[in-house]
Structures are given as C-alpha cells and as structure tokens.
PDB file of N, CA and C in Angstrom:
ATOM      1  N   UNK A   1      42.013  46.917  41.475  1.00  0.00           N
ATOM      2  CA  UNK A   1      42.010  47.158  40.041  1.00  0.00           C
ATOM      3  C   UNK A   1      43.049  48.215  39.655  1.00  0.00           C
ATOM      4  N   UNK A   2      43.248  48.958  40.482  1.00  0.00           N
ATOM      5  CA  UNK A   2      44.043  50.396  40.488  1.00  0.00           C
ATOM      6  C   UNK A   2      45.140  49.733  40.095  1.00  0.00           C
ATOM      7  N   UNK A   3      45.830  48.606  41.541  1.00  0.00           N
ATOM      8  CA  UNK A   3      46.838  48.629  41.424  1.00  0.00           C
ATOM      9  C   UNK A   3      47.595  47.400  40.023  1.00  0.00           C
ATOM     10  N   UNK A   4      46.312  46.785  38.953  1.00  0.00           N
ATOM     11  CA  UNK A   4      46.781  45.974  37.981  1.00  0.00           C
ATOM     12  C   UNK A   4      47.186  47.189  37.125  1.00  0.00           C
ATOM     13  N   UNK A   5      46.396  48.338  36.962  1.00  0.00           N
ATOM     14  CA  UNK A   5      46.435  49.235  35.716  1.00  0.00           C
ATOM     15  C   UNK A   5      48.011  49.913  36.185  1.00  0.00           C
ATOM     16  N   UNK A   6      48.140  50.154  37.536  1.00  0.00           N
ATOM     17  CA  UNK A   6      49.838  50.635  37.941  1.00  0.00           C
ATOM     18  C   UNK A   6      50.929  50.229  37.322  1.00  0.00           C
ATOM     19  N   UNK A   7      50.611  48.305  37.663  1.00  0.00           N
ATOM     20  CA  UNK A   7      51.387  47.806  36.964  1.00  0.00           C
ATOM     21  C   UNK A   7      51.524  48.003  35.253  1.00  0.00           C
ATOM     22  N   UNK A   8      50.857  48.077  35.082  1.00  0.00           N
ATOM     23  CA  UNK A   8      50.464  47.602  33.521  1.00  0.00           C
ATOM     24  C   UNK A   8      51.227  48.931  33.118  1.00  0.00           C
ATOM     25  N   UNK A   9      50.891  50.398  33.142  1.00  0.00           N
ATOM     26  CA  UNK A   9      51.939  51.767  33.077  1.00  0.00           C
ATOM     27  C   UNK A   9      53.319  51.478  33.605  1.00  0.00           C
ATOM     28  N   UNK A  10      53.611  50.611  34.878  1.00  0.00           N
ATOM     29  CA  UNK A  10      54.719  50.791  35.270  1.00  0.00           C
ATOM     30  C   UNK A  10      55.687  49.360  34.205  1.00  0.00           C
ATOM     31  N   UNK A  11      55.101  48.337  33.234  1.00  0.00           N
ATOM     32  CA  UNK A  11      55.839  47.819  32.156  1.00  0.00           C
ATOM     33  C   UNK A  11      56.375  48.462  30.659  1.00  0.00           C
ATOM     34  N   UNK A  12      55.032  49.689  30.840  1.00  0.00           N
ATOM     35  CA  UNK A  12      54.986  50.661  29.896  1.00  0.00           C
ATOM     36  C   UNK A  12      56.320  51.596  29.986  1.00  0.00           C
ATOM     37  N   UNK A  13      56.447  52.312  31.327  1.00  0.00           N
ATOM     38  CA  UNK A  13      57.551  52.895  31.572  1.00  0.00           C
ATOM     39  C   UNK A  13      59.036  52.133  31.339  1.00  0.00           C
ATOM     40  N   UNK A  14      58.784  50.657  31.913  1.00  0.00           N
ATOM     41  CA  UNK A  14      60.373  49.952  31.822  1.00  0.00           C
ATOM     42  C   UNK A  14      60.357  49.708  29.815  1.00  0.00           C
ATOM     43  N   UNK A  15      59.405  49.499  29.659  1.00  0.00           N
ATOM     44  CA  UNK A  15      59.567  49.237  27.648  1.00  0.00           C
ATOM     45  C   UNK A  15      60.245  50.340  27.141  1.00  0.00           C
ATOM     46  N   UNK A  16      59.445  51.393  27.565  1.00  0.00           N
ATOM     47  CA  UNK A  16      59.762  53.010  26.769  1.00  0.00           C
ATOM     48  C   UNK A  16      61.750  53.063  27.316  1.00  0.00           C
ATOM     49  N   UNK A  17      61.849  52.717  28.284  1.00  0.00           N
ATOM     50  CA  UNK A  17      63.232  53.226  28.892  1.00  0.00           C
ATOM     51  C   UNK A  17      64.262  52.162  28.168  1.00  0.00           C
ATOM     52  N   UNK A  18      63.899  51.063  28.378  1.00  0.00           N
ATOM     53  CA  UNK A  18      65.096  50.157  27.486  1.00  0.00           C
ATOM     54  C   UNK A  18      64.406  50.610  26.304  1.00  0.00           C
ATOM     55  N   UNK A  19      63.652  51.181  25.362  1.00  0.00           N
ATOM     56  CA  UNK A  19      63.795  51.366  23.933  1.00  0.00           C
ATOM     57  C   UNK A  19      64.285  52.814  23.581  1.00  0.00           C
ATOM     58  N   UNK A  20      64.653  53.724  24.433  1.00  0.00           N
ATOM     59  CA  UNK A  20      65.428  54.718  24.416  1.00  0.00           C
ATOM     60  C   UNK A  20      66.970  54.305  24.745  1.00  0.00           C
ATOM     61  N   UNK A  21      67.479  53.529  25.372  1.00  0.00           N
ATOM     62  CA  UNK A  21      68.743  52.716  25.340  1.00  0.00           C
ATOM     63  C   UNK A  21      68.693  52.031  24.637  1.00  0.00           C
ATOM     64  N   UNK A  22      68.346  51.501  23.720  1.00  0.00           N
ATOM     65  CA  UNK A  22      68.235  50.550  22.660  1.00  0.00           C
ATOM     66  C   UNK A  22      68.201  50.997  21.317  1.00  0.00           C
ATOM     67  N   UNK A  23      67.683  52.318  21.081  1.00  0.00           N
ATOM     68  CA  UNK A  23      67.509  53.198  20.138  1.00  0.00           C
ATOM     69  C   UNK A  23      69.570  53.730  19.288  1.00  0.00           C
ATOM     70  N   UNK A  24      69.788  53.920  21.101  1.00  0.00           N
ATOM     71  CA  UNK A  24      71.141  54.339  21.149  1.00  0.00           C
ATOM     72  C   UNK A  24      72.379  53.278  20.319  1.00  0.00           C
ATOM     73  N   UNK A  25      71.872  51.936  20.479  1.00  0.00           N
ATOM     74  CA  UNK A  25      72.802  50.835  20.138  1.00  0.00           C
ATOM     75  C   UNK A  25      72.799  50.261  18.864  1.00  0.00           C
ATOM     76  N   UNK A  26      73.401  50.345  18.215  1.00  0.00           N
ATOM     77  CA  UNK A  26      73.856  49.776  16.594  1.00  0.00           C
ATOM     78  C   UNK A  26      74.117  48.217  16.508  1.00  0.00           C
ATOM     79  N   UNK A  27      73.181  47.753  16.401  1.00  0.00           N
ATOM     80  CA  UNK A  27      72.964  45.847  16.017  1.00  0.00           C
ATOM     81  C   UNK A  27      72.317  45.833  14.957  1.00  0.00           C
ATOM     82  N   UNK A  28      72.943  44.536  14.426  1.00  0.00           N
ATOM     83  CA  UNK A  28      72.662  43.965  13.140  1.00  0.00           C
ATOM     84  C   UNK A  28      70.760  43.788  13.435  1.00  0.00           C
ATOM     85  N   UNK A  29      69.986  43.858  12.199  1.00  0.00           N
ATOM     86  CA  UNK A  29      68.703  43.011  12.474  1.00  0.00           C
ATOM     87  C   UNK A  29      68.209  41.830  13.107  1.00  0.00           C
ATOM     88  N   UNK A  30      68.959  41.015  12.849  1.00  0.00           N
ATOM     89  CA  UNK A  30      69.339  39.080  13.453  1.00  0.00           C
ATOM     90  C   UNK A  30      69.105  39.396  14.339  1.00  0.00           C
ATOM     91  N   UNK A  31      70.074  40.622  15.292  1.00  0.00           N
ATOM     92  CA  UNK A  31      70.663  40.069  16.678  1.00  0.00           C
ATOM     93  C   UNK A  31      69.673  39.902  17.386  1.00  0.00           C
ATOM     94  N   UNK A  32      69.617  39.320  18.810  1.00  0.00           N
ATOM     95  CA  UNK A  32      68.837  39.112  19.475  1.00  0.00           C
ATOM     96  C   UNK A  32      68.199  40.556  20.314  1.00  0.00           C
ATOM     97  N   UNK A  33      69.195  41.362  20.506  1.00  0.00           N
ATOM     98  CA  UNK A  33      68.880  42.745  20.378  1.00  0.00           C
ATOM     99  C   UNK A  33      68.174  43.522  19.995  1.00  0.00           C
ATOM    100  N   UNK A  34      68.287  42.845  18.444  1.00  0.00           N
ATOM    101  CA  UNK A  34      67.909  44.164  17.292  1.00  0.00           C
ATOM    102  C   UNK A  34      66.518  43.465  17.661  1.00  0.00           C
ATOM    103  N   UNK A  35      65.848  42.321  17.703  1.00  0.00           N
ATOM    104  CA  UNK A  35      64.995  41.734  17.741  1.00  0.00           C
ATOM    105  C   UNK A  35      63.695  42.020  19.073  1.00  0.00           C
ATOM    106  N   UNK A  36      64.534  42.473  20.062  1.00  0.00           N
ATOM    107  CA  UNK A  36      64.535  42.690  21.065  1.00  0.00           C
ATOM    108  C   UNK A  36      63.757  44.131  20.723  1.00  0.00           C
ATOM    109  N   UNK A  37      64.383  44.998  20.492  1.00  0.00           N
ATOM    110  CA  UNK A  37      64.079  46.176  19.457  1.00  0.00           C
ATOM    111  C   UNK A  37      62.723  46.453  18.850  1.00  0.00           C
ATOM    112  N   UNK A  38      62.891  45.485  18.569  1.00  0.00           N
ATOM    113  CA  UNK A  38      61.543  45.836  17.270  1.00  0.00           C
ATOM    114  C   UNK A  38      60.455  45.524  17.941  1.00  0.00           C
ATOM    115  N   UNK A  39      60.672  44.428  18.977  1.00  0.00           N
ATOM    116  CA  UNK A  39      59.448  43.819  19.809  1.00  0.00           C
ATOM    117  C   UNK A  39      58.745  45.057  20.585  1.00  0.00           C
ATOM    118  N   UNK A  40      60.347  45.660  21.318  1.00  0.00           N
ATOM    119  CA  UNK A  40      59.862  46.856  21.968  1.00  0.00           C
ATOM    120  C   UNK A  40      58.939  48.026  21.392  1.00  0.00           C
ATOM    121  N   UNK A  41      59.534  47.958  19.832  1.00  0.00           N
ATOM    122  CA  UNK A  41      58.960  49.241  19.359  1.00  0.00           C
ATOM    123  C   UNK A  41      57.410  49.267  18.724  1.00  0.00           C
ATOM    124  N   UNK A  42      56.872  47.845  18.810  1.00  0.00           N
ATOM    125  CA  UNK A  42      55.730  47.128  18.546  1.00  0.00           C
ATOM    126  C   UNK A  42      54.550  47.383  19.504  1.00  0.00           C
ATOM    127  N   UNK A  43      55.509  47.784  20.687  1.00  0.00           N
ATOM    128  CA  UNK A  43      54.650  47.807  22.097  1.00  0.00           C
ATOM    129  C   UNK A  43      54.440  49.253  22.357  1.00  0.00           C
ATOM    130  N   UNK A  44      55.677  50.201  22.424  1.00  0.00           N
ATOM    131  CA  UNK A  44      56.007  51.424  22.365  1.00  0.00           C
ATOM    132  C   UNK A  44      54.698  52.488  21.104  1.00  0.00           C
ATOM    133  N   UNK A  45      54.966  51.796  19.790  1.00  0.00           N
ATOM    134  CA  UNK A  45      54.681  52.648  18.542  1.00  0.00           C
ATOM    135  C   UNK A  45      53.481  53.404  18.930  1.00  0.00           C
ATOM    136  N   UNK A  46      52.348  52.182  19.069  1.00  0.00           N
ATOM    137  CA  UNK A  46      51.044  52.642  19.437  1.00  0.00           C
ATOM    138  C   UNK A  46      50.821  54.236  20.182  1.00  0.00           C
ATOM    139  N   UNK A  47      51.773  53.774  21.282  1.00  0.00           N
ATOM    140  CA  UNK A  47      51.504  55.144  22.512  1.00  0.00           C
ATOM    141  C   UNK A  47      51.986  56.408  21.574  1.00  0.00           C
ATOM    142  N   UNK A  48      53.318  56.317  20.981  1.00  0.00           N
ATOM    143  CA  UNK A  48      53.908  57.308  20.464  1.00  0.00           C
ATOM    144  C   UNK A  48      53.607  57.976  19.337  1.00  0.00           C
ATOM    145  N   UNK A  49      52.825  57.121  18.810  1.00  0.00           N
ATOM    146  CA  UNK A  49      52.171  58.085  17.265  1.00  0.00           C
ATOM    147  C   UNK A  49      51.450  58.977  17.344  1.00  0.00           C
ATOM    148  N   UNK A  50      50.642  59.089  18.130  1.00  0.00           N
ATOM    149  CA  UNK A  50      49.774  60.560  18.209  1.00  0.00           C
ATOM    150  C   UNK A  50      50.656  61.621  18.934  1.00  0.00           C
ATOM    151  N   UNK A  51      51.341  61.209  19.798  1.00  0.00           N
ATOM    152  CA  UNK A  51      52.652  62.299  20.265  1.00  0.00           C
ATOM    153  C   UNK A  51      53.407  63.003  19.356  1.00  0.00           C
ATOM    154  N   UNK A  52      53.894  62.166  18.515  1.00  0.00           N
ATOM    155  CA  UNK A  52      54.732  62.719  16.870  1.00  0.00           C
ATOM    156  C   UNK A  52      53.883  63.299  15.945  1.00  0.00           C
ATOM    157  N   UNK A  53      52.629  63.263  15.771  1.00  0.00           N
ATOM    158  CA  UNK A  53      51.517  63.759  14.842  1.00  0.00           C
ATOM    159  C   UNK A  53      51.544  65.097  15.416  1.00  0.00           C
ATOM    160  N   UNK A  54      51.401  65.780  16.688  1.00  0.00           N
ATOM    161  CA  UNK A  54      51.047  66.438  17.772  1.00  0.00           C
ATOM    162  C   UNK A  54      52.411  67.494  17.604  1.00  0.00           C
ATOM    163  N   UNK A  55      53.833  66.590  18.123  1.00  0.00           N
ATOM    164  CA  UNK A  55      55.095  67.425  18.303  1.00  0.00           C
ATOM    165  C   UNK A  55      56.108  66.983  17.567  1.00  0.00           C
ATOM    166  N   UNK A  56      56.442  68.214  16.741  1.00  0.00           N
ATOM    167  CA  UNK A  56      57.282  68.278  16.059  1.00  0.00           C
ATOM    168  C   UNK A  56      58.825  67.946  16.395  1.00  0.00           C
ATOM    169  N   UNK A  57      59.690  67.304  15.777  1.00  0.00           N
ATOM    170  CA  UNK A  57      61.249  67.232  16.385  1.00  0.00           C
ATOM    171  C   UNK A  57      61.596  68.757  16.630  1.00  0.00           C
ATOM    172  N   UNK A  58      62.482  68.497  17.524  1.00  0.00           N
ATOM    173  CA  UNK A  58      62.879  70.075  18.042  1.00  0.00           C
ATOM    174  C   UNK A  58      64.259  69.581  16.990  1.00  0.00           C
ATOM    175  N   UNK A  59      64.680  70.885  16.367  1.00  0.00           N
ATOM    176  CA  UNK A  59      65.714  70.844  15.412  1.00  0.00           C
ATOM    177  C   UNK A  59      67.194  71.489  16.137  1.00  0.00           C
ATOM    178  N   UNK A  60      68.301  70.711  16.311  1.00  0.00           N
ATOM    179  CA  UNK A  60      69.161  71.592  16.644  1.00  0.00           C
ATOM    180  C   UNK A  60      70.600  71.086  15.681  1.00  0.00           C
ATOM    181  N   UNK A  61      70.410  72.427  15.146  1.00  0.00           N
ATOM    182  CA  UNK A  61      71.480  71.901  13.911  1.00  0.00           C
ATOM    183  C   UNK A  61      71.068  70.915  13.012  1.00  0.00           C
ATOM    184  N   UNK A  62      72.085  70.108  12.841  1.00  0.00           N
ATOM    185  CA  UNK A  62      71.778  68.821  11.638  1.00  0.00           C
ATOM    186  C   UNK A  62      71.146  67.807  12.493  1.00  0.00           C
ATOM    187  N   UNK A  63      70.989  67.968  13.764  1.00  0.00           N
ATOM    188  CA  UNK A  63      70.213  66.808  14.415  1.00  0.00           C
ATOM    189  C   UNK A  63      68.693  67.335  14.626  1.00  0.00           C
ATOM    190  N   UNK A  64      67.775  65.739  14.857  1.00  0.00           N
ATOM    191  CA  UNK A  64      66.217  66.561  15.100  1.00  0.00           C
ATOM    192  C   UNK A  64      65.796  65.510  16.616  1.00  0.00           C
ATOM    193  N   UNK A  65      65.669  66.316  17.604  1.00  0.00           N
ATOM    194  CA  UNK A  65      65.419  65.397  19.010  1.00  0.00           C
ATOM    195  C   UNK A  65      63.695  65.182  18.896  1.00  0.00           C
ATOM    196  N   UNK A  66      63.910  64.359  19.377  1.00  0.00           N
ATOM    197  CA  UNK A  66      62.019  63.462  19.279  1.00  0.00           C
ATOM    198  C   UNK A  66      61.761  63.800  20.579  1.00  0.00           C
ATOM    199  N   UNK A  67      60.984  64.896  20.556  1.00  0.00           N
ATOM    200  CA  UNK A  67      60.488  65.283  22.271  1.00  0.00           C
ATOM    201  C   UNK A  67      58.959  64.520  22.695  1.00  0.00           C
ATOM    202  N   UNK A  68      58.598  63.597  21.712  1.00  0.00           N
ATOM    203  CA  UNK A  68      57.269  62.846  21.912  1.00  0.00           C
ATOM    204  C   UNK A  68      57.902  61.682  22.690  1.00  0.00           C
ATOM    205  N   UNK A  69      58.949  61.222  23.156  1.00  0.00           N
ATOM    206  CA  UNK A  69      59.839  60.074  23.780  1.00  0.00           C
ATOM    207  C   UNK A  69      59.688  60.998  25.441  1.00  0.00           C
ATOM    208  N   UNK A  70      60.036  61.887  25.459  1.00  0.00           N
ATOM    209  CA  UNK A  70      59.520  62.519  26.933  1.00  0.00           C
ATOM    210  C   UNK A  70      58.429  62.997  27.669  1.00  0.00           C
ATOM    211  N   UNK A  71      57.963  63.016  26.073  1.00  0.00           N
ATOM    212  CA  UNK A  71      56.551  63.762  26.702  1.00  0.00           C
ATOM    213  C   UNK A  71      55.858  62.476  26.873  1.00  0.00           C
ATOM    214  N   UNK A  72      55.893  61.258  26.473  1.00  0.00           N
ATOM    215  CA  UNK A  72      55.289  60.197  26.768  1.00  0.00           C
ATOM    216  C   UNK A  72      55.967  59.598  28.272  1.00  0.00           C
ATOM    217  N   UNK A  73      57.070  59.531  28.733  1.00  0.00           N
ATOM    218  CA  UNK A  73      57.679  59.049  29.536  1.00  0.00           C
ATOM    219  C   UNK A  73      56.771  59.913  30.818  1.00  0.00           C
ATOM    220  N   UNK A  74      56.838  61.093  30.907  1.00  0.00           N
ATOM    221  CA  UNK A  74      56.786  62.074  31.613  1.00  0.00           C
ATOM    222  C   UNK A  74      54.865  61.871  32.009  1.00  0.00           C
ATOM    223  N   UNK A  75      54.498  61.399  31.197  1.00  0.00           N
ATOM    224  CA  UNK A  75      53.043  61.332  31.290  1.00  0.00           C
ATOM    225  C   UNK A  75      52.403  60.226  32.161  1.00  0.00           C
ATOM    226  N   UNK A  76      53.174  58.824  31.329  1.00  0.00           N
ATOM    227  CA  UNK A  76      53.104  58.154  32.264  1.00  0.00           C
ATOM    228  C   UNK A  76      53.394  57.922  33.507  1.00  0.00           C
ATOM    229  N   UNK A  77      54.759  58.970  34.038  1.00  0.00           N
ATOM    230  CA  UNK A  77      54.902  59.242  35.376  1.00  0.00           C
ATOM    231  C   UNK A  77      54.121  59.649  35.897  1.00  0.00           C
ATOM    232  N   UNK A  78      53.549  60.304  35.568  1.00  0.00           N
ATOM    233  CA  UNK A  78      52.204  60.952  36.318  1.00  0.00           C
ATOM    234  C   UNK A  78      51.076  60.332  36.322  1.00  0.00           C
ATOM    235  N   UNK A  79      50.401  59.468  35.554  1.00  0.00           N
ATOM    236  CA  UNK A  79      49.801  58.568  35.372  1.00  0.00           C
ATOM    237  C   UNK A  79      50.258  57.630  36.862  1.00  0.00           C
ATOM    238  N   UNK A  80      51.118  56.907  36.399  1.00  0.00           N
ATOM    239  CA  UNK A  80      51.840  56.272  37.894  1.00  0.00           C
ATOM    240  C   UNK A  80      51.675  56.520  39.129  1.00  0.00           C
ATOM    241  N   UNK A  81      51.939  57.771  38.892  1.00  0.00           N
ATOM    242  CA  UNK A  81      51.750  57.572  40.511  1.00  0.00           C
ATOM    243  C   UNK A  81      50.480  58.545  40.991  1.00  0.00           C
ATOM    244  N   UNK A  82      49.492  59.138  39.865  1.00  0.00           N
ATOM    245  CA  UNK A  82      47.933  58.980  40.251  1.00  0.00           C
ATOM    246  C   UNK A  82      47.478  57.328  40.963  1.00  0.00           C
ATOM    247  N   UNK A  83      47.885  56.566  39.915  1.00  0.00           N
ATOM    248  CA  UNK A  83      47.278  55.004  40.148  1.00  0.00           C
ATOM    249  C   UNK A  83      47.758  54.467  41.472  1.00  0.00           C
ATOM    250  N   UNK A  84      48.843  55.012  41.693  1.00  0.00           N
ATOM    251  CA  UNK A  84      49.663  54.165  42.910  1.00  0.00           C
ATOM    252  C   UNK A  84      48.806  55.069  44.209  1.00  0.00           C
ATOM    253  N   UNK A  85      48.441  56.272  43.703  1.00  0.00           N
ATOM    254  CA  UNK A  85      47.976  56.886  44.952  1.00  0.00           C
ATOM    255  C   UNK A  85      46.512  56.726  45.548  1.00  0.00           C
ATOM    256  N   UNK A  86      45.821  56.315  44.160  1.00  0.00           N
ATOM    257  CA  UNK A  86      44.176  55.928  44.621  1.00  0.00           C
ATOM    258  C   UNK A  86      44.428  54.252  45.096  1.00  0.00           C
TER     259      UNK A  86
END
C-alpha cells in the first residue's frame, strides 16, 4: 500500500516540476502546452492553496517569488522518501 501512495507523491513531484518549467514558458492558450498547463495547474492548485494562504511572496524589488512552490516540493520530498522507506 506504501508503495501505491509513493507512487502517487512521486507523480505529484514530476506535475509540480514540469509546472514550474512551464510557468517559465510564454504560449498562446490553444497551444498544446498552454493546455498542458492548465491541466497541470488543475492537479497542482489544490496542494498549493493553503501554502499561499499560509506564505506570503517573498518580495524582492519589483518581483514577488512564490515560496509555497518549494515549500510544497520540499515536503513532498520528504513525504517520499518516508513512504519509500516504510
């Protein structure tokens, strides 16, 4: 059972990582990409909203970094490899 829920965090981890590279890339809506995108962020949102409620963008300058994108990544690493270890 351990090792379905591993998996299941370790699709979580590959979603979150292509939607942080994906975040990065400028496509039209259409594209299969952008589409690609949204699917991800459908899957992603859930986990990440109470993270952003929680932590504030860290502000540097005119930019604001979303530290709820690491702190989620970072969690589920650990998560991971609890599961992988029982």
């Amino acid at each position: 059972m351990t090792g379905i829920l591993a998996n299941i965090v370790l699709a979580a981890i590959f979603a979150l990582i292509v939607r942080i590279i994906l975040d990065w890339v400028q496509v039209p809506a259409g594209h299969p990409v952008g589409r690609l995108r949204t699917a991800l962020a459908s899957v992603t949102d859930p986990m990440l909203m109470p993270l952003r409620r929680l932590i504030p963008p860290v502000r540097l300058g005119a930019v604001a970094l979303d530290v709820s994108v690491i702190v989620l990544l970072v969690a589920l690493q650990i998560l991971y490899g609890v599961l992988r270890a029982a």
